[in-house]
C-alpha atoms as a PDB file:
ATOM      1  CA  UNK A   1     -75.146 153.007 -14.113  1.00  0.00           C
ATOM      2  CA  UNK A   2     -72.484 152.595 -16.519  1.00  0.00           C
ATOM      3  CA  UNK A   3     -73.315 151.596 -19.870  1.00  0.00           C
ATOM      4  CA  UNK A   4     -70.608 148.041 -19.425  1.00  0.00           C
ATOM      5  CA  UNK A   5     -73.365 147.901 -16.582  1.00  0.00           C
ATOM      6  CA  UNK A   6     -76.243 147.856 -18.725  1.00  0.00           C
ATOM      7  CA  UNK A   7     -74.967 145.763 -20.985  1.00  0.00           C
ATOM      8  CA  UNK A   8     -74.177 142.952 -18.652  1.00  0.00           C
ATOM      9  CA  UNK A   9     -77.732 143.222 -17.079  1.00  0.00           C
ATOM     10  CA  UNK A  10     -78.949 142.853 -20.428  1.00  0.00           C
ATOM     11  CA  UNK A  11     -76.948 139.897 -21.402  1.00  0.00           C
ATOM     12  CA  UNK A  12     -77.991 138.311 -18.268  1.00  0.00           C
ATOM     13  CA  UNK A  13     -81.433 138.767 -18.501  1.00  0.00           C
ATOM     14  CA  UNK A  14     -81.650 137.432 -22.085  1.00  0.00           C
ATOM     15  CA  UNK A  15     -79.834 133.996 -20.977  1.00  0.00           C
ATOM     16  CA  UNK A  16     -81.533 133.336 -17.640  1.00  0.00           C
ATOM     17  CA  UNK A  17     -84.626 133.645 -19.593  1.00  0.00           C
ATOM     18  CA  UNK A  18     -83.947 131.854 -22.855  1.00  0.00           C
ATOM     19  CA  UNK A  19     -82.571 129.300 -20.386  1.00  0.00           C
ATOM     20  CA  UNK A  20     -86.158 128.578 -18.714  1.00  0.00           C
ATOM     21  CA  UNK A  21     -88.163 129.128 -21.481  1.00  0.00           C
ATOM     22  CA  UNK A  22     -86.043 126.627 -23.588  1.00  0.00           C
ATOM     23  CA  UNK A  23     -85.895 124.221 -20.478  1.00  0.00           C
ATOM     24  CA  UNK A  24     -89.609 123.969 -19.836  1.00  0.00           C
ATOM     25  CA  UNK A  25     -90.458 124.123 -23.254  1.00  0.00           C
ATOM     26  CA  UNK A  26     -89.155 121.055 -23.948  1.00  0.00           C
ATOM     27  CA  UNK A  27     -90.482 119.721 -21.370  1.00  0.00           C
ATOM     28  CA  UNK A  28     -93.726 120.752 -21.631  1.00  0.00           C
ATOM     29  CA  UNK A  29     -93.840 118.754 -25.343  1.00  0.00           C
ATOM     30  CA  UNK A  30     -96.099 115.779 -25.745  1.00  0.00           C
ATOM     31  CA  UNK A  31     -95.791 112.928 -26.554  1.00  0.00           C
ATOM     32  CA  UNK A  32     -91.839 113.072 -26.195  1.00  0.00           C
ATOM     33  CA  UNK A  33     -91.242 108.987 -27.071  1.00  0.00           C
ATOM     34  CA  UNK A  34     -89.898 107.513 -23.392  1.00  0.00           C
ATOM     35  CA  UNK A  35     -89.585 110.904 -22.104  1.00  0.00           C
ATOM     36  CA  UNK A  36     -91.145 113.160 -18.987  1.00  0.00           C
ATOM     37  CA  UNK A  37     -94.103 114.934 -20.559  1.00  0.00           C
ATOM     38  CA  UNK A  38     -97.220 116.838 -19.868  1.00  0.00           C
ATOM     39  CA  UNK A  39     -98.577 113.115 -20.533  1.00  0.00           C
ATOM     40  CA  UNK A  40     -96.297 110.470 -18.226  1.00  0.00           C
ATOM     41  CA  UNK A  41     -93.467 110.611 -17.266  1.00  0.00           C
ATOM     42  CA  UNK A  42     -91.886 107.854 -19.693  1.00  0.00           C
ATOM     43  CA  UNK A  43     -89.399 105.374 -19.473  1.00  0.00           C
ATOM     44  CA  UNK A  44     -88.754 107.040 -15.740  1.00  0.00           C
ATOM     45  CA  UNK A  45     -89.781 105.834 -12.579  1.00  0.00           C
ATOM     46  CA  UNK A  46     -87.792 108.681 -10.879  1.00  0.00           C
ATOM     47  CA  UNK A  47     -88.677 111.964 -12.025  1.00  0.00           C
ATOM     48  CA  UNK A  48     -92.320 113.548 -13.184  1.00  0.00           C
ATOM     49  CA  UNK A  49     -93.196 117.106 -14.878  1.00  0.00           C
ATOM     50  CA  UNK A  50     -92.386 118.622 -11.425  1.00  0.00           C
ATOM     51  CA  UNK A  51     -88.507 117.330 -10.691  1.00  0.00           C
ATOM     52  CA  UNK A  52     -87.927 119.312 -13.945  1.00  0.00           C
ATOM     53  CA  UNK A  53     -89.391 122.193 -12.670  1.00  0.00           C
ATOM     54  CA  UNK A  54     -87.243 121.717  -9.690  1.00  0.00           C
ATOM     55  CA  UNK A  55     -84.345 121.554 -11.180  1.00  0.00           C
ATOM     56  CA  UNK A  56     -84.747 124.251 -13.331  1.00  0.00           C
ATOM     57  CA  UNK A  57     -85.491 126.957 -10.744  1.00  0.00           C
ATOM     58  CA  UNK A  58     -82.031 125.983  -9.187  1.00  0.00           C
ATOM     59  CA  UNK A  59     -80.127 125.989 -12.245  1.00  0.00           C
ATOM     60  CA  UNK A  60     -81.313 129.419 -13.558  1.00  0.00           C
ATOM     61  CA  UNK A  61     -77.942 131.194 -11.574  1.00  0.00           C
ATOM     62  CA  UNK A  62     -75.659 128.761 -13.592  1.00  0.00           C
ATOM     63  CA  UNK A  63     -76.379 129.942 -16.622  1.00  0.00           C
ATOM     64  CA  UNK A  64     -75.999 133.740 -15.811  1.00  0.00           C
ATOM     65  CA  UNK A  65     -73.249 132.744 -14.345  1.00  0.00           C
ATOM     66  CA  UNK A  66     -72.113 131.004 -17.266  1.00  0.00           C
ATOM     67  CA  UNK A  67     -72.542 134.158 -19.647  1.00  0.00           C
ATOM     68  CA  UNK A  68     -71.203 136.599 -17.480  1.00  0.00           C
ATOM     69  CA  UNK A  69     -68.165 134.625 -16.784  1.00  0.00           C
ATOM     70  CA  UNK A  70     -67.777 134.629 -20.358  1.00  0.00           C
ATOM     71  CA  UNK A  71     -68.183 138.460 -20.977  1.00  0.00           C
ATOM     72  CA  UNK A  72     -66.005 138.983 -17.844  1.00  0.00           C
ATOM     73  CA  UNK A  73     -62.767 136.654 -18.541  1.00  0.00           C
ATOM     74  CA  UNK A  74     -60.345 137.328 -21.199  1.00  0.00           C
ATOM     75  CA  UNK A  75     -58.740 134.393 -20.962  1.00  0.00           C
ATOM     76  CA  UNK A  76     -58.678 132.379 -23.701  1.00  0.00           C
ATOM     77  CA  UNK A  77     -61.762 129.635 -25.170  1.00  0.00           C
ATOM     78  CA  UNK A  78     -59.945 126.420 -23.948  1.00  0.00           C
ATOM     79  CA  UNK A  79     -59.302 127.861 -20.446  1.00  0.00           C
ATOM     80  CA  UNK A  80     -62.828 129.747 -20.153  1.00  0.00           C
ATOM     81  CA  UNK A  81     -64.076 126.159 -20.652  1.00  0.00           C
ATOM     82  CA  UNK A  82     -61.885 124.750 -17.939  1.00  0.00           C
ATOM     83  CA  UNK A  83     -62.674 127.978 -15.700  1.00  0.00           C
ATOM     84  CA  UNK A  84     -66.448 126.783 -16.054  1.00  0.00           C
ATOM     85  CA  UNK A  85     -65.937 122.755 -15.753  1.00  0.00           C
ATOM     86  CA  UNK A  86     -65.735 123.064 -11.627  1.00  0.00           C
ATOM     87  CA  UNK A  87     -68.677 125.531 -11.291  1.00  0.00           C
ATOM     88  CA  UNK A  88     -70.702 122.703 -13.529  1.00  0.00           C
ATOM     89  CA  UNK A  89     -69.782 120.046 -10.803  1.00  0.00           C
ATOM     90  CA  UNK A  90     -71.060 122.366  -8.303  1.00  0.00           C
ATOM     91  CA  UNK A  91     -74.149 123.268 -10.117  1.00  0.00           C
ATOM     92  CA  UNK A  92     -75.050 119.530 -11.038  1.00  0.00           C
ATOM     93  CA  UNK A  93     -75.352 119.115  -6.742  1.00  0.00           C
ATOM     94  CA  UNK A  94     -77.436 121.425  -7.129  1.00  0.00           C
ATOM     95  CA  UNK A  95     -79.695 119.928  -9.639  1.00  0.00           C
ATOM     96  CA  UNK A  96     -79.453 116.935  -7.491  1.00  0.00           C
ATOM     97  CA  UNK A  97     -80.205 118.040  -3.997  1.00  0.00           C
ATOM     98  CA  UNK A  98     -83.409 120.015  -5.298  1.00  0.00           C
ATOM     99  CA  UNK A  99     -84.452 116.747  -7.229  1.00  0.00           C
ATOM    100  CA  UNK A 100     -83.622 113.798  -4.912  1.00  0.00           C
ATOM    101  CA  UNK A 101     -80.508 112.959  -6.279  1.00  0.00           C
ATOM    102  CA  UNK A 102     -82.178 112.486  -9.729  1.00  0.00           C
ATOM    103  CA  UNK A 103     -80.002 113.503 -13.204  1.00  0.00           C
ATOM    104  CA  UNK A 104     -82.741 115.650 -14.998  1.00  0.00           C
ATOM    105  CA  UNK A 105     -80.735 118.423 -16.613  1.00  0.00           C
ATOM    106  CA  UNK A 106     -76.785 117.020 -16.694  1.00  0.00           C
ATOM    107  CA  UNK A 107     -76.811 117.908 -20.417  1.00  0.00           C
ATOM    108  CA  UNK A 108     -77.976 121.095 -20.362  1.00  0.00           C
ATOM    109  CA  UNK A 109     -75.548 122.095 -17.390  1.00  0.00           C
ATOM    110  CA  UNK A 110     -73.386 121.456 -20.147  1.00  0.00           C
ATOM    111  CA  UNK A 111     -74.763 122.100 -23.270  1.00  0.00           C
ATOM    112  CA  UNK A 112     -76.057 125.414 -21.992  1.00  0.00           C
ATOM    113  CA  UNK A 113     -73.694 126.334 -20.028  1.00  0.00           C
ATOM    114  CA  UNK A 114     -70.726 126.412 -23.313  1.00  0.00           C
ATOM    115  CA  UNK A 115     -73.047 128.252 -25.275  1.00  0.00           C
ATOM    116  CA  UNK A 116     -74.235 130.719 -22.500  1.00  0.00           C
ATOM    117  CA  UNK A 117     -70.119 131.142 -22.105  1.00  0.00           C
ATOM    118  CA  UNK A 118     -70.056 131.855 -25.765  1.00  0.00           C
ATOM    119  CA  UNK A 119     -72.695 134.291 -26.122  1.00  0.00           C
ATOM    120  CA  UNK A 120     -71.583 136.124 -23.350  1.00  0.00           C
ATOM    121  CA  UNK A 121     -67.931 136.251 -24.660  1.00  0.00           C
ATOM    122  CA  UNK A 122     -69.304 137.336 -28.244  1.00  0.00           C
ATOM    123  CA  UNK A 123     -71.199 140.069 -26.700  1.00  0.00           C
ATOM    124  CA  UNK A 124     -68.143 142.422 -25.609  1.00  0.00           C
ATOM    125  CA  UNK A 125     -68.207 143.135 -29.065  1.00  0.00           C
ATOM    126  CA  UNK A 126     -71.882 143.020 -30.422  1.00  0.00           C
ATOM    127  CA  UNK A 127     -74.772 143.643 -29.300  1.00  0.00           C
ATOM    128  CA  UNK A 128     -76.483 140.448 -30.709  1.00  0.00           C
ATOM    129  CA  UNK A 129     -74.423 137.483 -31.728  1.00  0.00           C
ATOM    130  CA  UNK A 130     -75.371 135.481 -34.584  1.00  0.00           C
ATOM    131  CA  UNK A 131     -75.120 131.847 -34.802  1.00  0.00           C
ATOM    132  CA  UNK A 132     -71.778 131.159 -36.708  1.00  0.00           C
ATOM    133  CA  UNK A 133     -70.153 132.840 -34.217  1.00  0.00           C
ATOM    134  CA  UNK A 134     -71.528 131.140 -31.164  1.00  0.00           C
ATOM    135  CA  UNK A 135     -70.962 127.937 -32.503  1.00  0.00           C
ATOM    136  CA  UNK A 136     -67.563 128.311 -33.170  1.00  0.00           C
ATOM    137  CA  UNK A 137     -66.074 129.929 -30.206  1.00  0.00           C
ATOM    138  CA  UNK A 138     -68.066 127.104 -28.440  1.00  0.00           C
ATOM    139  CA  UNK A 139     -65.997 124.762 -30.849  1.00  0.00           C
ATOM    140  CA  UNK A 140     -63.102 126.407 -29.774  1.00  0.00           C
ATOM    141  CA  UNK A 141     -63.563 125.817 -25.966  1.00  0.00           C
ATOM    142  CA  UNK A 142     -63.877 122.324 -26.207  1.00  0.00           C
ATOM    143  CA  UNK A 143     -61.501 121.659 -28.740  1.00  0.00           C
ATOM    144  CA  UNK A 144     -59.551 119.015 -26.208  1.00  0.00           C
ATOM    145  CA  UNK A 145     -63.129 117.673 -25.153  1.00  0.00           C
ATOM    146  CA  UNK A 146     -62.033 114.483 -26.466  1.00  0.00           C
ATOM    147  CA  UNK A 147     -59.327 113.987 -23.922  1.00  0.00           C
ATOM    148  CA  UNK A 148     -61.865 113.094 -21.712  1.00  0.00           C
ATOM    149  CA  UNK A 149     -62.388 109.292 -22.615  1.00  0.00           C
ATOM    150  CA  UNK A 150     -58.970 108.618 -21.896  1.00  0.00           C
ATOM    151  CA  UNK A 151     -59.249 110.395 -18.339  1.00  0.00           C
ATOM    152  CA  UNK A 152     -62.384 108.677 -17.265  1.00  0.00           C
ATOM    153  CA  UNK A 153     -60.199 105.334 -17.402  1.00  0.00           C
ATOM    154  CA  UNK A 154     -59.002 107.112 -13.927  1.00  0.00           C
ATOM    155  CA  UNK A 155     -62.367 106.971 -12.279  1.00  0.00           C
ATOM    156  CA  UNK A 156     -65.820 105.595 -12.633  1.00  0.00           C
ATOM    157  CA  UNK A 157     -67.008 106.929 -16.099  1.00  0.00           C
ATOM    158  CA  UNK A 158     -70.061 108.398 -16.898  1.00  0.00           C
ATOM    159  CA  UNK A 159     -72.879 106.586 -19.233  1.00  0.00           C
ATOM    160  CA  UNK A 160     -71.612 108.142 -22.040  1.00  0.00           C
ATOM    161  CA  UNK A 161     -67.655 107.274 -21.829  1.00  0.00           C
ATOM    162  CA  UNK A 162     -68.964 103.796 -21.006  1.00  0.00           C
ATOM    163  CA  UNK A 163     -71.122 103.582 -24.284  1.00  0.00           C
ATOM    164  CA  UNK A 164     -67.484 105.714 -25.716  1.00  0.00           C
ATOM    165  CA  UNK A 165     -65.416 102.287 -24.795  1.00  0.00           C
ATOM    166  CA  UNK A 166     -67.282  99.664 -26.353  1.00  0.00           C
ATOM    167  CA  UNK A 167     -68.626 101.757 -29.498  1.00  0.00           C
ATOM    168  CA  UNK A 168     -66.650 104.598 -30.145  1.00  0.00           C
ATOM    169  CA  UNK A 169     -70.023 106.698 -29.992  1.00  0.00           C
ATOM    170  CA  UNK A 170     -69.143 109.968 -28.852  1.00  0.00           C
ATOM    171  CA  UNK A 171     -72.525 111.212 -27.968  1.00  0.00           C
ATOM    172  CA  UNK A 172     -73.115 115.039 -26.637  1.00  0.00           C
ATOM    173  CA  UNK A 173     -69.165 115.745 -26.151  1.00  0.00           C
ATOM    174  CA  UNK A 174     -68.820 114.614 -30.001  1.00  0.00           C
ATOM    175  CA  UNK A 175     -72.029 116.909 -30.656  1.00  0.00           C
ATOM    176  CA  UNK A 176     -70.497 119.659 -29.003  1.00  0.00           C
ATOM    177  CA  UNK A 177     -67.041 119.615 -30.143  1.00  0.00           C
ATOM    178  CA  UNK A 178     -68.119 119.448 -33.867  1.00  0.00           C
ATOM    179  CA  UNK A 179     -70.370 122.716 -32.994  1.00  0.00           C
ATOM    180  CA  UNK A 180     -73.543 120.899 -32.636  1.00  0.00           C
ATOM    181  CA  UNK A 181     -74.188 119.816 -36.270  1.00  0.00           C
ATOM    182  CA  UNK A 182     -77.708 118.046 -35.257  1.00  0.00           C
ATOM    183  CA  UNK A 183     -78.833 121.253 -34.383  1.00  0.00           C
ATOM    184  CA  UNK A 184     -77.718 124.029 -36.660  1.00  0.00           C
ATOM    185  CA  UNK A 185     -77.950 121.330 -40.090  1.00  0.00           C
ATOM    186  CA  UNK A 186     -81.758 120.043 -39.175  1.00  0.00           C
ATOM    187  CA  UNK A 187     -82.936 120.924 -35.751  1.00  0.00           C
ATOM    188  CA  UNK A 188     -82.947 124.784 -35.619  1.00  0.00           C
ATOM    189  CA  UNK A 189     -83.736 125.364 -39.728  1.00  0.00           C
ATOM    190  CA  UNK A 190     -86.849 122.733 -38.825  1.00  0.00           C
ATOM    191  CA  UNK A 191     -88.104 124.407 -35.936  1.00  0.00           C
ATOM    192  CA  UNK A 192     -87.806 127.656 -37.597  1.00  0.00           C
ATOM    193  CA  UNK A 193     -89.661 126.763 -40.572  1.00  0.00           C
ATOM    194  CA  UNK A 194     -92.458 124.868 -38.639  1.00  0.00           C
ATOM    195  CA  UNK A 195     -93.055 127.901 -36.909  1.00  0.00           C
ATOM    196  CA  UNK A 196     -93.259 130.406 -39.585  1.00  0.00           C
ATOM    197  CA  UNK A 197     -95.450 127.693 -41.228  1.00  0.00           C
ATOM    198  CA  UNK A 198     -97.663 128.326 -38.211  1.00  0.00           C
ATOM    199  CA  UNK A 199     -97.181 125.149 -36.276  1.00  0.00           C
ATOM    200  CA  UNK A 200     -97.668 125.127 -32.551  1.00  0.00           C
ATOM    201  CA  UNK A 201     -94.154 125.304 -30.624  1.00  0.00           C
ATOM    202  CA  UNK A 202     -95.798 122.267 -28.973  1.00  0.00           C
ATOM    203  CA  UNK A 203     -96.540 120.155 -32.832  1.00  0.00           C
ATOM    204  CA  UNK A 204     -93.157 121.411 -33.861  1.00  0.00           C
ATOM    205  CA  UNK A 205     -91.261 120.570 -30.955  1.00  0.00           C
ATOM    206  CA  UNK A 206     -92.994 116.758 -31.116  1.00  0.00           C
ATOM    207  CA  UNK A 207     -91.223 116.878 -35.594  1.00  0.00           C
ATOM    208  CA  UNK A 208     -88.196 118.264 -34.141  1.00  0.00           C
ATOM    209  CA  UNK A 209     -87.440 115.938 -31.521  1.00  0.00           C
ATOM    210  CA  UNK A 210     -88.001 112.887 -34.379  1.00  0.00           C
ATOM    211  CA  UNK A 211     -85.679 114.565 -36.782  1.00  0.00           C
ATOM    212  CA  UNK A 212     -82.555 115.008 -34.202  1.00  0.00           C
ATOM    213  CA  UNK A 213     -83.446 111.552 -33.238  1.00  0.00           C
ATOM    214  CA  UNK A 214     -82.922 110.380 -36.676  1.00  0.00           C
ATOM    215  CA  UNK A 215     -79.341 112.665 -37.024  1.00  0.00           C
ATOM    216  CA  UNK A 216     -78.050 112.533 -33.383  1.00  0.00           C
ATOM    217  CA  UNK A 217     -75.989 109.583 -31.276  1.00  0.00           C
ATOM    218  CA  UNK A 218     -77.871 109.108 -28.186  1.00  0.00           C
ATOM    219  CA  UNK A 219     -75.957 107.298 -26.217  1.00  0.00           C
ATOM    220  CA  UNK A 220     -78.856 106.809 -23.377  1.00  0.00           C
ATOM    221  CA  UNK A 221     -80.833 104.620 -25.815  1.00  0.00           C
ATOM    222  CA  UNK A 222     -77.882 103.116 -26.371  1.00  0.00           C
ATOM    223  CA  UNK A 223     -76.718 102.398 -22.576  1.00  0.00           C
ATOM    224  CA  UNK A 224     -80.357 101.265 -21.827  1.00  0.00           C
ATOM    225  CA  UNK A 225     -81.224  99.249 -24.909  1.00  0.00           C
ATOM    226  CA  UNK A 226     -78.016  98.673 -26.883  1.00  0.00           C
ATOM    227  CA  UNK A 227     -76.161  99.858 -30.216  1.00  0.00           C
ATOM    228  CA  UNK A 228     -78.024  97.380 -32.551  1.00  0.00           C
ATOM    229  CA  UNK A 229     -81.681  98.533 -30.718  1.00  0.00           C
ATOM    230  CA  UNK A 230     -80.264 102.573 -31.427  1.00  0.00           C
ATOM    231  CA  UNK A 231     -79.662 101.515 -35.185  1.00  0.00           C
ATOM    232  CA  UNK A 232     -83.035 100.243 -35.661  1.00  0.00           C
ATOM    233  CA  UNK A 233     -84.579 102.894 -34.298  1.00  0.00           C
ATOM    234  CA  UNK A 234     -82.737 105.631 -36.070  1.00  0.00           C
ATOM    235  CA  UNK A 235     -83.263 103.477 -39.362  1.00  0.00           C
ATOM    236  CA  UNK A 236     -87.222 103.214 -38.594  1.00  0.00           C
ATOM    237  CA  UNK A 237     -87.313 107.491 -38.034  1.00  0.00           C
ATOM    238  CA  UNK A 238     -85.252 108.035 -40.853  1.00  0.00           C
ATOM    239  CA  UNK A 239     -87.943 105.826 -43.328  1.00  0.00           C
ATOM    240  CA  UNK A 240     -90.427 107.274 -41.550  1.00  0.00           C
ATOM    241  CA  UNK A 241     -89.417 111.246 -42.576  1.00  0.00           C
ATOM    242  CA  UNK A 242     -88.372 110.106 -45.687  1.00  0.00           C
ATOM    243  CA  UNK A 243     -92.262 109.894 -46.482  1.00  0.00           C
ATOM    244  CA  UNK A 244     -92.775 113.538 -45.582  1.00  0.00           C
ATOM    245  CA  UNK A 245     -95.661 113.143 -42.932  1.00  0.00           C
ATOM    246  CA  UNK A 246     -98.047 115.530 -42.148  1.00  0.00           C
ATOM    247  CA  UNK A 247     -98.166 116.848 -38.536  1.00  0.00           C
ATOM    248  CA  UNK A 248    -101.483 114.689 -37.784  1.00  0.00           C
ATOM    249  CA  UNK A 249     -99.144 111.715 -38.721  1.00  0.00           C
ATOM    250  CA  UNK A 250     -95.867 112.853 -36.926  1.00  0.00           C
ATOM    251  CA  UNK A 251     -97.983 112.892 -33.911  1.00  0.00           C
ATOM    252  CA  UNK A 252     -99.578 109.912 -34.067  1.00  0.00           C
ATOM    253  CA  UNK A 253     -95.804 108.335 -34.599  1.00  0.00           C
ATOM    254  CA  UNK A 254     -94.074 110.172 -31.783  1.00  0.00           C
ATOM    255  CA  UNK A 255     -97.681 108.672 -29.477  1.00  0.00           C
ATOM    256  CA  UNK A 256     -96.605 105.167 -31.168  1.00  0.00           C
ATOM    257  CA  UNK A 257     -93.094 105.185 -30.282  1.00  0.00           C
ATOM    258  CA  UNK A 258     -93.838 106.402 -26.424  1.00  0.00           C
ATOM    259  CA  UNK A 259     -95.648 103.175 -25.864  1.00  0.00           C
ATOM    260  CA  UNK A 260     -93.043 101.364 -27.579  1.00  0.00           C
ATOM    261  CA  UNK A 261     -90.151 103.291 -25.760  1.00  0.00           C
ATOM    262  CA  UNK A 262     -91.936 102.946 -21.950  1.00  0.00           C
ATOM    263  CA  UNK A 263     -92.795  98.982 -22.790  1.00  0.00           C
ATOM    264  CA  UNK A 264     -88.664  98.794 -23.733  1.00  0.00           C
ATOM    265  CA  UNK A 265     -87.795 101.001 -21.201  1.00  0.00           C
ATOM    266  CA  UNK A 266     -85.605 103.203 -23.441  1.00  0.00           C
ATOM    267  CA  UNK A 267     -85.583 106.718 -23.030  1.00  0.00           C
ATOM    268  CA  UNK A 268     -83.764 109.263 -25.536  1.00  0.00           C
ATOM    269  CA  UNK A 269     -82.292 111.493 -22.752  1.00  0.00           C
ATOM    270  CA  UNK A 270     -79.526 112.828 -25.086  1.00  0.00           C
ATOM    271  CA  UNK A 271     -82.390 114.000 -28.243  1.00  0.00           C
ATOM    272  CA  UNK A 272     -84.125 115.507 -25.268  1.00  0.00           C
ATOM    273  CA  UNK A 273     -80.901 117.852 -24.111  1.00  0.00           C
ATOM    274  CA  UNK A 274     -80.529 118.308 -28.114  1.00  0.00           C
ATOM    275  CA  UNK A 275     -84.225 119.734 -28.822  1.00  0.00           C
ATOM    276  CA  UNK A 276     -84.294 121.672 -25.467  1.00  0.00           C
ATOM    277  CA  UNK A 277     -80.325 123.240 -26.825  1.00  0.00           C
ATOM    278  CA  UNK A 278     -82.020 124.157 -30.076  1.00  0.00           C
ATOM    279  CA  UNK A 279     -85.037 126.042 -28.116  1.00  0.00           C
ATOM    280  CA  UNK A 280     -82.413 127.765 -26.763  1.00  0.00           C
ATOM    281  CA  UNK A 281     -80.505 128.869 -29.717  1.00  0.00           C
ATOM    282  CA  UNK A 282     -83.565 129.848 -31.439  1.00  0.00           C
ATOM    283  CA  UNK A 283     -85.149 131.720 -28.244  1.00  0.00           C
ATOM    284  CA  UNK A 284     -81.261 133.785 -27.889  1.00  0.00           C
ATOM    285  CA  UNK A 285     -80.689 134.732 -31.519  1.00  0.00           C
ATOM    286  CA  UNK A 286     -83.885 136.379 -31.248  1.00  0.00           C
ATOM    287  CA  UNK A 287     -83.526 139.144 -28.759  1.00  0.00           C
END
């Protein structure tokens, strides 16, 4: 075998299985406030523990496919981006026939799938990537991701461009494009000092979740509860970190706010796609 060969095995291997472990990680993290857990399933009627594992089993060969299109192509970021858009559609059936036509992993199809492009790109030339660079060559492929709002007046738009129309909020496309500030400014430096601080992934996965919630526009607690309900909330996390809390007491909060959440039926589906991106990022950087 060829040592091109080796490498692309390699690269493969690393990204299917950051890709799982970073998928049903944050899954497995309780109490998620309004989201599927190891405790209820949420603000969700349609999905439970076991839809995600569905969908994740069928989604694995999307993100391979993802990074070795990326370490294949030499086209440039923009059109790698494009190249990729189609295969998403395709994989999102996917997702959908496994799950009974459920959306449980939309955002990380996307999410993942740029910065499994990325990596796999970056790694023609290195061996291990580091973060700068795999955020901006993921900046770089959707650098027009904007144009989007103005196409989906051509067809039914998704929650997000509808939330886009009457707000302005950009949610994950404006996270993305803008190299996923959320992540790389509080999410990933949290997570990483929680752990080396000796925090379970589980406790630190329940803080990081409230910090991108406090950072991040989710636009799914905005489509199910409104714009004023997603300021309040933000406004009520933000006081609440301000206060430095322990981990007893940033559980106890996150196990407040589910009950809260389920009663309202809100569910932060975009902060979920953000914490399991950042498991992600902090699972590849350190192979």
């Amino acid at each position: 075998m060829s040592i091109a060969c080796v490498v692309r095995q390699r690269l493969a291997d690393r990204v299917t299985s950051a890709a799982i472990w970073a998928m049903m990680s944050e899954a497995a993290v309780t109490p998620k406030p309004g989201l599927v857990d190891r405790a209820n399933t949420g603000a969700h009627r349609d999905m439970d523990f076991f839809t995600f594992i569905d969908s994740a089993a069928v989604l694995l060969p999307w993100f391979r496919d993802c990074a070795l299109e990326g370490f294949d192509s030499e086209c440039s970021a923009n059109a790698l981006f494009e190249t990729l858009r189609p295969r998403g559609v395709d994989a999102e059936a996917l997702m959908k026939k496994a799950t009974g036509n459920v959306n449980v992993h939309r955002g990380y199809i996307f999410c993942l799938g740029i910065l499994s492009a990325a990596y796999g790109r970056l790694c023609r030339k290195t061996e291990k990537p580091d973060l700068p660079a795999i955020i901006e060559f993921s900046k770089a492929m959707t650098a027009a991701l904007g144009e989007d709002f103005s196409q989906s007046k051509k067809r039914e738009p998704s929650h997000g461009e509808a939330v886009y129309a009457t707000s302005g909020i950009q949610g994950i496309r404006g996270e993305v494009s803008l190299g996923f500030p959320s992540i790389t400014e509080h999410a990933l430096p949290l997570l990483r000092s929680l752990l080396k601080q000796g925090h379970s992934l589980n406790d630190a996965g329940v803080a990081v979740l409230l910090n991108i919630m406090a950072h991040a526009e989710d636009t799914n607690i905005i489509h199910r509860g409104g714009i004023e309900v997603f300021r309040s909330i933000q406004e009520d996390i933000r006081a609440f970190l301000a206060g430095e809390p322990d981990m007893e007491t940033i559980r106890e909060k996150a196990a407040s706010l589910d009950r809260e959440f389920i009663s309202r039926n809100i569910s932060p589906g975009g902060t979920a796609d953000l914490l399991g991106t950042a498991f992600f990022l902090y699972k590849i950087l350190a192979y």
